[in-house]
Protein backbone atom coordinates (compact mmCIF):
# COMPACT_ATOMS: atom_id res chain seq x y z
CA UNK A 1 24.81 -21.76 18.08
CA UNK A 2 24.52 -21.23 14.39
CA UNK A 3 21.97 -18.75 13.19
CA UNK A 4 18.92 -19.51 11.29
CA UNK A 5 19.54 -19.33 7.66
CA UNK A 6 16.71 -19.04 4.57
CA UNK A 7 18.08 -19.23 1.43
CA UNK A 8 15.62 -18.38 -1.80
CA UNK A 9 16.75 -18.12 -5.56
CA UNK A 10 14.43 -16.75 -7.94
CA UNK A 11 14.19 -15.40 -11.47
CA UNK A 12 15.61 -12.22 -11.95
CA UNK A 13 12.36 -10.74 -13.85
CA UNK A 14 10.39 -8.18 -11.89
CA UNK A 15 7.15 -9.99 -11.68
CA UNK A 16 9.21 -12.25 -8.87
CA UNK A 17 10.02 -10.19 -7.00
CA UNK A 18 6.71 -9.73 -4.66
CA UNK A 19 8.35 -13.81 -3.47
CA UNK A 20 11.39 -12.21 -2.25
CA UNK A 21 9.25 -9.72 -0.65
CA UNK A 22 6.57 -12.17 1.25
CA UNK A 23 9.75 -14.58 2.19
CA UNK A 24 11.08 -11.75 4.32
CA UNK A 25 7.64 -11.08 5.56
CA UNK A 26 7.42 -14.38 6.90
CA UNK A 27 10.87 -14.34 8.29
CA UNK A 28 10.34 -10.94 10.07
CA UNK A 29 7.07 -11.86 11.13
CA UNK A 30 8.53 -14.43 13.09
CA UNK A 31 11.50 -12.46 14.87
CA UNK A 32 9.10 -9.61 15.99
CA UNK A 33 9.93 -6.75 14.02
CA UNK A 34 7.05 -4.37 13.92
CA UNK A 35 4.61 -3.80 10.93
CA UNK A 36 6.87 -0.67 9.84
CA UNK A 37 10.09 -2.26 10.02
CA UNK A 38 8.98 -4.89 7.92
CA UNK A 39 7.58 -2.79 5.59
CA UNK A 40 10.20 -0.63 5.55
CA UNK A 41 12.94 -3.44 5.24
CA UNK A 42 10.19 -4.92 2.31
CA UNK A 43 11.26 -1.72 0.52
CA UNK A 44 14.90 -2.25 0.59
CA UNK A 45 14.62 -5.84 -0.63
CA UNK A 46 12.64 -4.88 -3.25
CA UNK A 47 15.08 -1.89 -4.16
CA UNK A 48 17.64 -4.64 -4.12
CA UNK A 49 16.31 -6.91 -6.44
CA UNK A 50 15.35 -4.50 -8.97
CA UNK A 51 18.95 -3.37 -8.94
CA UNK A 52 19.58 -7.07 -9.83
CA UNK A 53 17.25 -7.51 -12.24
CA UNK A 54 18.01 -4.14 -13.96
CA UNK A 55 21.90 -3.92 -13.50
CA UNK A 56 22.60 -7.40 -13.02
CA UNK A 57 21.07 -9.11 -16.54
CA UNK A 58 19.81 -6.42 -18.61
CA UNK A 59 17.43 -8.70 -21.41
CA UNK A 60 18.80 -12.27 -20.39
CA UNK A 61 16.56 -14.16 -17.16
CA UNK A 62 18.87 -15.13 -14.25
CA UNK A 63 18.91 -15.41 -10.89
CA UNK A 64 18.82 -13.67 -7.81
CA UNK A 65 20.06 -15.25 -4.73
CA UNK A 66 18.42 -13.87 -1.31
CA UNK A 67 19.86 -14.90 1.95
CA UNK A 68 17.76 -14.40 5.05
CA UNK A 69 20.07 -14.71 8.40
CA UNK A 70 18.63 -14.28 11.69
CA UNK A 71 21.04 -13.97 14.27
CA UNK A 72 19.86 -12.78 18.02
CA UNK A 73 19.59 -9.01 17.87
CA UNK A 74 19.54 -8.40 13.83
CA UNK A 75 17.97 -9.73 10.32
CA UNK A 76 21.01 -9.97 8.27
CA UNK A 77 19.41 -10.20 4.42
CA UNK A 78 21.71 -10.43 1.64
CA UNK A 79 20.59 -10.00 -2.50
CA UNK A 80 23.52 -11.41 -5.01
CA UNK A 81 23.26 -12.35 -8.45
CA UNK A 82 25.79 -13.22 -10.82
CA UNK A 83 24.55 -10.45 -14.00
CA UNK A 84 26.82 -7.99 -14.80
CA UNK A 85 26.55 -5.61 -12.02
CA UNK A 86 25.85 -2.03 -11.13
CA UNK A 87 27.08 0.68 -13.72
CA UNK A 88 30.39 1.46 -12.59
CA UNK A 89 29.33 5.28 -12.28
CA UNK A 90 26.60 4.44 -9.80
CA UNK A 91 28.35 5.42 -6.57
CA UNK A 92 27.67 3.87 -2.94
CA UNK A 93 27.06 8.08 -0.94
CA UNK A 94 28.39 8.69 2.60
CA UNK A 95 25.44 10.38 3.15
CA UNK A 96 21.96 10.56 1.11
CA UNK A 97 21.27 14.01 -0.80
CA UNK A 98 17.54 13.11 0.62
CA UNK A 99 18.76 14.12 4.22
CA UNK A 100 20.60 17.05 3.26
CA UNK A 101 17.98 18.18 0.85
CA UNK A 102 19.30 18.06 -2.42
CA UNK A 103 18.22 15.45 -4.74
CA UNK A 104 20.31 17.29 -7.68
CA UNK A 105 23.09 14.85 -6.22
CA UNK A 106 21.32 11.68 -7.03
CA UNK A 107 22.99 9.31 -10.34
CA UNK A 108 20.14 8.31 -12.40
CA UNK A 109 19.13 5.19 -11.21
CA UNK A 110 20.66 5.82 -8.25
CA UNK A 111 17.46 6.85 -5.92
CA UNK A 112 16.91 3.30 -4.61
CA UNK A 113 20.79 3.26 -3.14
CA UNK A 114 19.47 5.63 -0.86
CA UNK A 115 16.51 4.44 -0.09
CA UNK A 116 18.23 1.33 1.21
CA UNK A 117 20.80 3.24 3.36
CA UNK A 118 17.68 5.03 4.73
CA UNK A 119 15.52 2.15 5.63
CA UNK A 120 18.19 0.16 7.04
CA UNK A 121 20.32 0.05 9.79
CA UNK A 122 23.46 -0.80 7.85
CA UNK A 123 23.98 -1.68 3.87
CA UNK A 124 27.03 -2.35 1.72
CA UNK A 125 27.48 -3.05 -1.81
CA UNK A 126 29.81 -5.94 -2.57
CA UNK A 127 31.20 -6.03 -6.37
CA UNK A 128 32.16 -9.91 -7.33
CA UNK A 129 34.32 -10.77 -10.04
CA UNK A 130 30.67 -12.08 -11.39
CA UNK A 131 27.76 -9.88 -10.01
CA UNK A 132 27.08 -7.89 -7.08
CA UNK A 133 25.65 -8.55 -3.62
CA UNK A 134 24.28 -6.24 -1.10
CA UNK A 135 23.95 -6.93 2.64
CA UNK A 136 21.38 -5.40 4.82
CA UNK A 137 20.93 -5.25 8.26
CA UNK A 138 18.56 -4.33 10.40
CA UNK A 139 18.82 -4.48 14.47
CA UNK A 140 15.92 -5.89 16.34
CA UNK A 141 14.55 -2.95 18.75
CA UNK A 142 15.75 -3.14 22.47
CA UNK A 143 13.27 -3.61 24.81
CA UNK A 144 13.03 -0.63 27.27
């Protein structure tokens, strides 16, 4: 059976991102993920997108292409857009300087990275020959 698919594009300004936002609050809502988990994956999108908008176009409007994929046990949620992507410096971390304490590891700009490894259950950074595209999952909780 194929999964459930939403698919949203929307400008790649900041003042549209609170859609992306209330899109995956709908599509949570409806899979039963708890008020913190959404808010916490609401975070991550949000993160996301403002990686887009900031990285992606710089002073030109595009687009920012959210997938929403619900599949049985996870939200799979991926954020592309076709700008010029993340500064080549800004480095995908093993392991966040926020868990280990020191935040004197952190790249400029480079705080919401983290926050998306830490609020989600898995998260990659895809570079495309035009943009970038993260994927985020998070697992549904296993009933006890």
């Amino acid at each position: 059976m194929e999964p459930a698919t939403v698919n949203l594009t929307i400008p790649a300004k900041a003042d549209c991102i609170d859609v992306a936002r209330l899109a995956l609050y709908g599509v949570a809502t409806r899979m039963g993920y708890s008020f913190e988990e959404i808010e916490d994956m609401k975070v991550a999108v949000s993160e996301a997108c403002n990686n887009a908008v900031l990285h992606g176009y710089g002073e030109e409007i595009g687009r920012i292409e959210l997938t929403f994929e619900m599949l049985e046990d996870r939200l799979r949620i991926s954020v592309a857009d076709d700008g010029g992507g993340v500064p080549s410096d800004l480095r995908v971390p093993r392991q966040s300087p926020l868990l280990s304490g020191s935040l004197s590891e952190v790249e400029e700009g480079g705080l919401g990275i983290f926050l998306m490894q830490a609020l989600m259950d898995e998260m990659e950074v895809n570079l495309r020959q035009s943009g970038t595209e993260i994927v985020m999952t998070k697992y549904l909780p296993q009933p006890n």
